[in-house]
PDB file of N, CA and C in Angstrom:
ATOM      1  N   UNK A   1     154.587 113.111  92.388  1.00  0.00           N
ATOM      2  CA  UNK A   1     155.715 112.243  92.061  1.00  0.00           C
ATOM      3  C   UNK A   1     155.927 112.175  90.548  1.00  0.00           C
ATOM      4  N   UNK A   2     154.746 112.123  89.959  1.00  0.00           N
ATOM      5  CA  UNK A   2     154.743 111.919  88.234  1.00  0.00           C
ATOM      6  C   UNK A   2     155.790 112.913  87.786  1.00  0.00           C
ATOM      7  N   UNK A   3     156.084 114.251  87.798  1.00  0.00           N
ATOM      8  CA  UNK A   3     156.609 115.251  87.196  1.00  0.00           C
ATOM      9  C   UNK A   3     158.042 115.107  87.741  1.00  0.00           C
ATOM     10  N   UNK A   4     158.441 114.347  89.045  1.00  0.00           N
ATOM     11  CA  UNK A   4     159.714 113.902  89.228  1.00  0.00           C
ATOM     12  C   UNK A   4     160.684 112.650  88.208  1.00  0.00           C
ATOM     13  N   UNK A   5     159.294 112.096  88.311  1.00  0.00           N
ATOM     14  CA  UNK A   5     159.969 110.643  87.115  1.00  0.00           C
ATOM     15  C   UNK A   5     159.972 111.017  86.010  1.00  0.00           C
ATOM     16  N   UNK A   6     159.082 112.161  85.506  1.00  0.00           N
ATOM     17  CA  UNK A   6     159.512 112.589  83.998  1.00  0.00           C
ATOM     18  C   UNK A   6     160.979 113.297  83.603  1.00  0.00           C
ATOM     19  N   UNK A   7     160.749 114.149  84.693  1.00  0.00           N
ATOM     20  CA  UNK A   7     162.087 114.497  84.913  1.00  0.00           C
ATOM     21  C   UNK A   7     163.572 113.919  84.715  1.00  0.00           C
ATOM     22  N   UNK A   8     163.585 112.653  85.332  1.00  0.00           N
ATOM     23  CA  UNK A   8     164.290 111.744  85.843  1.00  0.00           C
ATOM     24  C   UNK A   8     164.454 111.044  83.910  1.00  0.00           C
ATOM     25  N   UNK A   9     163.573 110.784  83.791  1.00  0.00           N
ATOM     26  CA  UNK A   9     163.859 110.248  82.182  1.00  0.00           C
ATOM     27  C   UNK A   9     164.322 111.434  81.061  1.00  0.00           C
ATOM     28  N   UNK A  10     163.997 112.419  81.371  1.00  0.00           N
ATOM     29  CA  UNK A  10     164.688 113.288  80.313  1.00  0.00           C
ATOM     30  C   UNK A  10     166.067 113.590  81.019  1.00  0.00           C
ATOM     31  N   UNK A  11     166.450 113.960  81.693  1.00  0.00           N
ATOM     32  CA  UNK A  11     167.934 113.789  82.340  1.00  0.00           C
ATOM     33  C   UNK A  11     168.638 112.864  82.532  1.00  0.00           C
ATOM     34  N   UNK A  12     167.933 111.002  82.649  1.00  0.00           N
ATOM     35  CA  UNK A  12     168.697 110.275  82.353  1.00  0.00           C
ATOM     36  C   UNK A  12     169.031 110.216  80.716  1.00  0.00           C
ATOM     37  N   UNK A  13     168.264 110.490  79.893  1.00  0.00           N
ATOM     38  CA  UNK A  13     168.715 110.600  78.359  1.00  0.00           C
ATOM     39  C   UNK A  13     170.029 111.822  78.336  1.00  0.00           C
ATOM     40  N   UNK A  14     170.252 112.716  79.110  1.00  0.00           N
ATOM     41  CA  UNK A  14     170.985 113.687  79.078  1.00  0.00           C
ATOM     42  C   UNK A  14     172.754 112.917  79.607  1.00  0.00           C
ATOM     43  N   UNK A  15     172.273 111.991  80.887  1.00  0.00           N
ATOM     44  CA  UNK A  15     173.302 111.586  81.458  1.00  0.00           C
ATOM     45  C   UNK A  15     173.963 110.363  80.423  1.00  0.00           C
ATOM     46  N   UNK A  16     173.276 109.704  79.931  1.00  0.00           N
ATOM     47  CA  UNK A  16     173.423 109.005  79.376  1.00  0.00           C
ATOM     48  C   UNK A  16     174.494 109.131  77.348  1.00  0.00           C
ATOM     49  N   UNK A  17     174.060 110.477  77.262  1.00  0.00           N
ATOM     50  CA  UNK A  17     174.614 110.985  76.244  1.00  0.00           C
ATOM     51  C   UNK A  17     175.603 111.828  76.781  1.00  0.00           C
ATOM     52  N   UNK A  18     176.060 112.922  77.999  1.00  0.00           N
ATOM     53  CA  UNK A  18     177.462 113.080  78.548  1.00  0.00           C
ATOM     54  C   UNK A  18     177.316 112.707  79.579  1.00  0.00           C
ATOM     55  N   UNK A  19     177.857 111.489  80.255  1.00  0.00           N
ATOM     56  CA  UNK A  19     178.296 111.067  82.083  1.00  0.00           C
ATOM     57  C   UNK A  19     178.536 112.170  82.559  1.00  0.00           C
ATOM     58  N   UNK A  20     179.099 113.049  82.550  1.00  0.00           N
ATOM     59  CA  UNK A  20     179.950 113.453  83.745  1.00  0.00           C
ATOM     60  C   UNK A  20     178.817 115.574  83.393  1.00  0.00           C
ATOM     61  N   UNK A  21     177.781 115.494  82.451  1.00  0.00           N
ATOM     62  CA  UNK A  21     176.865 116.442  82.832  1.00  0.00           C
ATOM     63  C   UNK A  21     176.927 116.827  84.077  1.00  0.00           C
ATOM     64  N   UNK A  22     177.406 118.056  84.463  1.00  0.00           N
ATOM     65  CA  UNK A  22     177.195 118.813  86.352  1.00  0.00           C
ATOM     66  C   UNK A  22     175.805 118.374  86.415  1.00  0.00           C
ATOM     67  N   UNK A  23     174.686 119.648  85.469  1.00  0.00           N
ATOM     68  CA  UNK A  23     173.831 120.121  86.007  1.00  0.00           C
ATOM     69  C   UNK A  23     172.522 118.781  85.641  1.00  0.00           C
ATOM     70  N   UNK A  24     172.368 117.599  84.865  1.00  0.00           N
ATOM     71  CA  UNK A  24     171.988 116.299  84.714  1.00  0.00           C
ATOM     72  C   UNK A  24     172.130 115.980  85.740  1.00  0.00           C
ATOM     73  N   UNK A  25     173.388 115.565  86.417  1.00  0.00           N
ATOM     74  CA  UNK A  25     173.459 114.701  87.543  1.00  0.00           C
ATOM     75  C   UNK A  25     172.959 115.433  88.650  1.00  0.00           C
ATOM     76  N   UNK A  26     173.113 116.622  88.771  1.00  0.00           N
ATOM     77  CA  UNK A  26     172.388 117.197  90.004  1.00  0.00           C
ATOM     78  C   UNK A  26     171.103 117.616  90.218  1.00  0.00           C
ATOM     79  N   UNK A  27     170.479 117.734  89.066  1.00  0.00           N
ATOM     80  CA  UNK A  27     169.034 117.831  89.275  1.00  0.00           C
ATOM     81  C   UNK A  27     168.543 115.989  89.130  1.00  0.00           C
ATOM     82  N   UNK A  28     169.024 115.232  88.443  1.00  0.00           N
ATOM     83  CA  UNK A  28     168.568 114.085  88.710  1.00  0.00           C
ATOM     84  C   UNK A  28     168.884 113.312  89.982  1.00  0.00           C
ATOM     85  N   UNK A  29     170.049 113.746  90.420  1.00  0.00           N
ATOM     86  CA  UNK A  29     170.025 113.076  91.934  1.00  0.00           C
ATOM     87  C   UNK A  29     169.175 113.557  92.705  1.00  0.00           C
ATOM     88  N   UNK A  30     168.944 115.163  92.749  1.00  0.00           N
ATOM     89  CA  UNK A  30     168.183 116.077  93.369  1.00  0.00           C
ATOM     90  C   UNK A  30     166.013 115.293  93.394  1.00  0.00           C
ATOM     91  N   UNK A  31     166.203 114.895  92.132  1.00  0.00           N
ATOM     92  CA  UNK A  31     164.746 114.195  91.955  1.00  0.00           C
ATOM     93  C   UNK A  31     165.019 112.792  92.737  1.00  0.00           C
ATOM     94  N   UNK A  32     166.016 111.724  92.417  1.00  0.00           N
ATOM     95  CA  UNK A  32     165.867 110.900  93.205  1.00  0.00           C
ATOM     96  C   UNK A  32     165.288 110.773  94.414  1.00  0.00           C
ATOM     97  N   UNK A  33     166.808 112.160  95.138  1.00  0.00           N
ATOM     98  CA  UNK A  33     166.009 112.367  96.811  1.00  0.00           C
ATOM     99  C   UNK A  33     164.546 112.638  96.680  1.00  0.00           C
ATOM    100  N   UNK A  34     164.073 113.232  96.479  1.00  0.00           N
ATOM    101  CA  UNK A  34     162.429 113.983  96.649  1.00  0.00           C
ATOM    102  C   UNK A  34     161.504 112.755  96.205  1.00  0.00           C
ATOM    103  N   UNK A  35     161.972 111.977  95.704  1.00  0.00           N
ATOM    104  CA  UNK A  35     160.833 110.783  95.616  1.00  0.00           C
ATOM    105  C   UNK A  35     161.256 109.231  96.535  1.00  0.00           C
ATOM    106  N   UNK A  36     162.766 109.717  97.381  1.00  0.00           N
ATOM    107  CA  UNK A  36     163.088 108.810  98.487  1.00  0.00           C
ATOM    108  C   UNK A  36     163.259 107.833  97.729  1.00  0.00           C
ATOM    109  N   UNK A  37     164.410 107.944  96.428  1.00  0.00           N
ATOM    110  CA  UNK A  37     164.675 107.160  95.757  1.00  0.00           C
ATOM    111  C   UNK A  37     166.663 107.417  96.254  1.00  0.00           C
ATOM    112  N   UNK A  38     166.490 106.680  97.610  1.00  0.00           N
ATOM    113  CA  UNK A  38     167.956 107.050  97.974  1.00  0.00           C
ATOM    114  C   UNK A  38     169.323 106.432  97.648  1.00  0.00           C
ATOM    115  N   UNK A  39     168.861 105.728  97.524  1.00  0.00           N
ATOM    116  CA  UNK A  39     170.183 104.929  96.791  1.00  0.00           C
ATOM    117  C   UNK A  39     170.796 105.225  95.443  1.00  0.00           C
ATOM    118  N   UNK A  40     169.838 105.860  94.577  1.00  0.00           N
ATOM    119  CA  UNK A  40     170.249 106.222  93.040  1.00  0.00           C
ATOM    120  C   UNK A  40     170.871 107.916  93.018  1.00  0.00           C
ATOM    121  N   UNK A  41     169.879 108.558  94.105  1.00  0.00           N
ATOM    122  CA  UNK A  41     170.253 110.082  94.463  1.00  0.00           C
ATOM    123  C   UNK A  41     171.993 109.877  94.667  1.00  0.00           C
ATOM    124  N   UNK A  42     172.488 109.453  95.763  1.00  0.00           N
ATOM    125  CA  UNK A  42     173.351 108.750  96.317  1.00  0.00           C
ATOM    126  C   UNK A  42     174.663 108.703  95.279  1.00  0.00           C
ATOM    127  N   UNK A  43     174.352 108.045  94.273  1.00  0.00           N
ATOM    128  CA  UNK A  43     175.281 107.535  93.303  1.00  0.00           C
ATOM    129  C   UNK A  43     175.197 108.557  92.094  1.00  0.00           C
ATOM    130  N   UNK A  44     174.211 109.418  91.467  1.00  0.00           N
ATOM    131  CA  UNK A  44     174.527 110.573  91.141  1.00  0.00           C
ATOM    132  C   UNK A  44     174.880 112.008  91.751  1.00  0.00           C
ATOM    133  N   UNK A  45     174.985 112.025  92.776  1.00  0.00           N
ATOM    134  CA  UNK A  45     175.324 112.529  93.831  1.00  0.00           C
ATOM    135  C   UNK A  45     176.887 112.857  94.327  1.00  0.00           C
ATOM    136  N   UNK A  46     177.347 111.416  94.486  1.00  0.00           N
ATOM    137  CA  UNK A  46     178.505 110.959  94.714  1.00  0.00           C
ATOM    138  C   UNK A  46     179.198 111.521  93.160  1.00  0.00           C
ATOM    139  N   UNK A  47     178.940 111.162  91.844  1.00  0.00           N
ATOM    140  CA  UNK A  47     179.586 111.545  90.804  1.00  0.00           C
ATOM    141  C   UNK A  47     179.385 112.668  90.612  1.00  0.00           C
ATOM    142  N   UNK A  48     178.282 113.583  91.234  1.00  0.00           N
ATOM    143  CA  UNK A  48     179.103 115.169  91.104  1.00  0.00           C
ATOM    144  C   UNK A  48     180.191 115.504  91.935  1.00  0.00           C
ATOM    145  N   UNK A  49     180.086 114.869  92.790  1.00  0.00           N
ATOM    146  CA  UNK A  49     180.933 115.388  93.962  1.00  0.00           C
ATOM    147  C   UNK A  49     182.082 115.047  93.914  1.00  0.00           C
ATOM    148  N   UNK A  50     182.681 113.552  92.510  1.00  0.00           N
ATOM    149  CA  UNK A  50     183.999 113.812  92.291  1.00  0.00           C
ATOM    150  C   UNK A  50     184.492 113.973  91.179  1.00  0.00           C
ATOM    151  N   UNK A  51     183.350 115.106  90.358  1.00  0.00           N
ATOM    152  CA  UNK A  51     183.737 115.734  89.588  1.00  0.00           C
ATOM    153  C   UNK A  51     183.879 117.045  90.022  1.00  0.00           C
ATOM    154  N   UNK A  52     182.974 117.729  91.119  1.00  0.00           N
ATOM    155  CA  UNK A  52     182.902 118.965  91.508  1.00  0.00           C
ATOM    156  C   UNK A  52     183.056 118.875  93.051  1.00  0.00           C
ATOM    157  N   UNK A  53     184.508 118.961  93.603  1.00  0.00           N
ATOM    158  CA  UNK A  53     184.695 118.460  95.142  1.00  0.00           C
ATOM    159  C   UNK A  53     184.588 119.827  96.465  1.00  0.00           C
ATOM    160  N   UNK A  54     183.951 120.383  95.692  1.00  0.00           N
ATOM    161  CA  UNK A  54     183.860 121.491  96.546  1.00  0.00           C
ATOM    162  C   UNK A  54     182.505 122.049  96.742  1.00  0.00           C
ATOM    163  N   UNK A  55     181.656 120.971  95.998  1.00  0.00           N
ATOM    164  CA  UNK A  55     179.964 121.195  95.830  1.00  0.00           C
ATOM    165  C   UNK A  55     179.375 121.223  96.878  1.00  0.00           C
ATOM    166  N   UNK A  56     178.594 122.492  97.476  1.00  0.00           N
ATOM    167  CA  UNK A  56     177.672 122.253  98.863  1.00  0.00           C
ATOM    168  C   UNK A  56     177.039 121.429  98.894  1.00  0.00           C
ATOM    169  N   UNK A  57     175.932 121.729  97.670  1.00  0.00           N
ATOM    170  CA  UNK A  57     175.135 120.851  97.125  1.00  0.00           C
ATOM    171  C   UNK A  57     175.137 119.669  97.096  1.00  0.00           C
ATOM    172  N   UNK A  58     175.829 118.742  96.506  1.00  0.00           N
ATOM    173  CA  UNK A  58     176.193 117.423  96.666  1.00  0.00           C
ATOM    174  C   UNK A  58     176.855 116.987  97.801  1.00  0.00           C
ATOM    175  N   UNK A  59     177.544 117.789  98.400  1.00  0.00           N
ATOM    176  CA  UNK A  59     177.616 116.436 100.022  1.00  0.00           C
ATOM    177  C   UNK A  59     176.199 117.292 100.605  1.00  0.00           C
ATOM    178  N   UNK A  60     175.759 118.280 100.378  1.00  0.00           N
ATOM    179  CA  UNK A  60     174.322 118.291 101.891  1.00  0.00           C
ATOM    180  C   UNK A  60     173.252 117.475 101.276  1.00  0.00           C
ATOM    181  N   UNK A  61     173.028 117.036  99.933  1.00  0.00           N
ATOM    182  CA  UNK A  61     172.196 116.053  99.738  1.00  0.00           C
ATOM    183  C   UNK A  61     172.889 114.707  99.667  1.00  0.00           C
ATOM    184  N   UNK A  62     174.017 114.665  99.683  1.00  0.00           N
ATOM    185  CA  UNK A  62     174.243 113.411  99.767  1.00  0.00           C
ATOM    186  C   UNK A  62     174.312 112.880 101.334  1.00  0.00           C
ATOM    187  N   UNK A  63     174.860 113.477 102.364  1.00  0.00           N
ATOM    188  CA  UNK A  63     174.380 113.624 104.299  1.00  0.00           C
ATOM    189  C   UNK A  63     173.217 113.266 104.435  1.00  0.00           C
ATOM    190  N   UNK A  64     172.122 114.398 103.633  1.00  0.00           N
ATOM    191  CA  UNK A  64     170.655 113.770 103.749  1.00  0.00           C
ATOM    192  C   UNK A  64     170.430 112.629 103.587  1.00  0.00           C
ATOM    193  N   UNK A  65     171.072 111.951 102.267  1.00  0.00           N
ATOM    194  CA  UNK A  65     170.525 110.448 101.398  1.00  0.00           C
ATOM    195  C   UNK A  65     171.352 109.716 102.689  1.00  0.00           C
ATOM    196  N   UNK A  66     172.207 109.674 103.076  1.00  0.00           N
ATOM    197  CA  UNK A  66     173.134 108.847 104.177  1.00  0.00           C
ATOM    198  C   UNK A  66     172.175 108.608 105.082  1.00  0.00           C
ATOM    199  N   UNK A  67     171.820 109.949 105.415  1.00  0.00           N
ATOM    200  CA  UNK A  67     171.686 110.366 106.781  1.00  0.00           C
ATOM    201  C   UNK A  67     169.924 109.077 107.156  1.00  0.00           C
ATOM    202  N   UNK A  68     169.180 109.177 105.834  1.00  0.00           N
ATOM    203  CA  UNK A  68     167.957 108.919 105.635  1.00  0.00           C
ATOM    204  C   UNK A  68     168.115 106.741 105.048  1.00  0.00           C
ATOM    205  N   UNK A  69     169.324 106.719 104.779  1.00  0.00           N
ATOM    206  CA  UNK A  69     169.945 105.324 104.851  1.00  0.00           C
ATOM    207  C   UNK A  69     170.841 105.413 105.723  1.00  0.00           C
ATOM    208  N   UNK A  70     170.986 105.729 106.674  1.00  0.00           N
ATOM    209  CA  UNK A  70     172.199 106.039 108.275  1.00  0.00           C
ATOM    210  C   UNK A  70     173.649 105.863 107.789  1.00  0.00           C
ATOM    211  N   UNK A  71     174.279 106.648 106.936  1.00  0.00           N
ATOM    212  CA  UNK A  71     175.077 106.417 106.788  1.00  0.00           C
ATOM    213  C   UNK A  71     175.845 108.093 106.460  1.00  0.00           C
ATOM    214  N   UNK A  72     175.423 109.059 107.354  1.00  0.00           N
ATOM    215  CA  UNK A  72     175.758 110.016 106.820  1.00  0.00           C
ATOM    216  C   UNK A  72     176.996 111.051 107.314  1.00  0.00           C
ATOM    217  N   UNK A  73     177.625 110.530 108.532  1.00  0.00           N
ATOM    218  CA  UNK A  73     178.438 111.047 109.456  1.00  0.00           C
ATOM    219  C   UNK A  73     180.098 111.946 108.662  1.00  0.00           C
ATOM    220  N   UNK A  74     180.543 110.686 107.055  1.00  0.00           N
ATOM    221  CA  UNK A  74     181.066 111.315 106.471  1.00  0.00           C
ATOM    222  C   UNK A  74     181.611 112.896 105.761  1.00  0.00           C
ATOM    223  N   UNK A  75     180.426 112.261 105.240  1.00  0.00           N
ATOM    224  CA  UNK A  75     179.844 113.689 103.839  1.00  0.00           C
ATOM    225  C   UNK A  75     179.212 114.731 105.043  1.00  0.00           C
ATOM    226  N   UNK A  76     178.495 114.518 106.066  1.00  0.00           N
ATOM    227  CA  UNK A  76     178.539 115.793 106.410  1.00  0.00           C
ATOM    228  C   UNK A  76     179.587 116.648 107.529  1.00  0.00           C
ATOM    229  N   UNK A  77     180.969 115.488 107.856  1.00  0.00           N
ATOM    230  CA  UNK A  77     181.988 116.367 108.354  1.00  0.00           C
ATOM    231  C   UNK A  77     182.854 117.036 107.317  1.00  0.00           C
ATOM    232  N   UNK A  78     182.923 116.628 105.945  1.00  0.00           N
ATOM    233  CA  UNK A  78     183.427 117.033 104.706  1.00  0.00           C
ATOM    234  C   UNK A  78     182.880 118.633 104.571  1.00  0.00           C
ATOM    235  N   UNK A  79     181.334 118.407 104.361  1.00  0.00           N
ATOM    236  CA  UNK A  79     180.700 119.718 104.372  1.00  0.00           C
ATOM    237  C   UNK A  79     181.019 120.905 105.385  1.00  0.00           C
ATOM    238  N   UNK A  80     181.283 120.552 106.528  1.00  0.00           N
ATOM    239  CA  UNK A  80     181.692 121.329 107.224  1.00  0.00           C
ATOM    240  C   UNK A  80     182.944 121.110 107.247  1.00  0.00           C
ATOM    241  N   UNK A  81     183.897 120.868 106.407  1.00  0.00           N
ATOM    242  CA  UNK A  81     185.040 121.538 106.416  1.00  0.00           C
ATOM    243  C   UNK A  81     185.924 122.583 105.989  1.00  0.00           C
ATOM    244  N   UNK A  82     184.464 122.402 104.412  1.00  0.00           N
ATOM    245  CA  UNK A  82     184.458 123.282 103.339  1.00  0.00           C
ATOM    246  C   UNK A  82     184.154 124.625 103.515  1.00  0.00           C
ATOM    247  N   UNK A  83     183.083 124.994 104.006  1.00  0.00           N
ATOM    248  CA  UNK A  83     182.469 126.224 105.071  1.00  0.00           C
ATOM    249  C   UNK A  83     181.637 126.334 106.165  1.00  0.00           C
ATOM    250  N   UNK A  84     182.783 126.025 107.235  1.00  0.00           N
ATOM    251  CA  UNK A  84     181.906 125.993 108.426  1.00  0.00           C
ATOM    252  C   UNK A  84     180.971 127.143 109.036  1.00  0.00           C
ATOM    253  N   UNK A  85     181.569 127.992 108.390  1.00  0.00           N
ATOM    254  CA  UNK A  85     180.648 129.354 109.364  1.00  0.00           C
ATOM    255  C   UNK A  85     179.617 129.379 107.817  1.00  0.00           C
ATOM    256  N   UNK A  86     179.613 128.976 107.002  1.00  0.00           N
ATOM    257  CA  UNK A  86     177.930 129.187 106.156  1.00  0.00           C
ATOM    258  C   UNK A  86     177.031 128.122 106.864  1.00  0.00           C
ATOM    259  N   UNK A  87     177.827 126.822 106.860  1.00  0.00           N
ATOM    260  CA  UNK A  87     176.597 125.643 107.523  1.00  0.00           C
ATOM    261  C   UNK A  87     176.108 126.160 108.986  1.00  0.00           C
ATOM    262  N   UNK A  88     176.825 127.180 110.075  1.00  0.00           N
ATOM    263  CA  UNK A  88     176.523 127.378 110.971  1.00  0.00           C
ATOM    264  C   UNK A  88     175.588 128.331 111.375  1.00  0.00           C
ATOM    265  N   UNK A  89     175.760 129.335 110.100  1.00  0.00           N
ATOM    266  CA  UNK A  89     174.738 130.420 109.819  1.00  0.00           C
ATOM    267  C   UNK A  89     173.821 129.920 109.117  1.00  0.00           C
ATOM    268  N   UNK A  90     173.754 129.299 108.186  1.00  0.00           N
ATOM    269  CA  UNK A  90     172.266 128.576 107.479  1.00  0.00           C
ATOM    270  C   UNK A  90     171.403 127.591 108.699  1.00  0.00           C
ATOM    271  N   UNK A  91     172.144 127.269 109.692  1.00  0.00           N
ATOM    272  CA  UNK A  91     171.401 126.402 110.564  1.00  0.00           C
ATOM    273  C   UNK A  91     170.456 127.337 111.471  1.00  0.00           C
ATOM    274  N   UNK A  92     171.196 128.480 111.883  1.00  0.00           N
ATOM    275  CA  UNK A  92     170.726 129.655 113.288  1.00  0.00           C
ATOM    276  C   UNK A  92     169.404 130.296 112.246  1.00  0.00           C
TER     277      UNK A  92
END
């Protein structure tokens, strides 16, 4: 967990000096999830995704973070709207 929260502090110094950083917010939401820190994943998560609305990445971890606080039915019919035959082939 330690090398996640370090993480998490040098990328919040990153987010914090440009908001709207892609690759800040997505590896720091990305650490949130992995330490089941879902609610914060969630909300950097959500701000890639309406900066970058076509991100796999950010709605399939944000479905997960839902999905893992039950709230995920959204973001992952979104995802599959975007490319259904990749989510269908990454599943098989």
């Amino acid at each position: 967990v330690g090398i996640y929260e370090d993480s998490i502090i040098d990328l919040t110094k990153l987010v914090d000096s440009e908001p709207n950083n892609k690759f800040a917010l997505r590896y720091r939401g990305e650490a949130y999830y992995l330490i089941e820190r879902y609610k914060e994943a969630i909300i950097d998560l959500t701000k890639l995704f309406n900066i970058e609305p076509n991100s796999k990445f950010a709605l399939r971890y944000l479905g997960e973070a839902y999905h893992l606080t039950e709230e995920a039915i959204i973001d992952l019919a979104k995802l599959l709207c975007i490319e259904p035959s990749d989510y269908i082939d990454e599943s098989l």
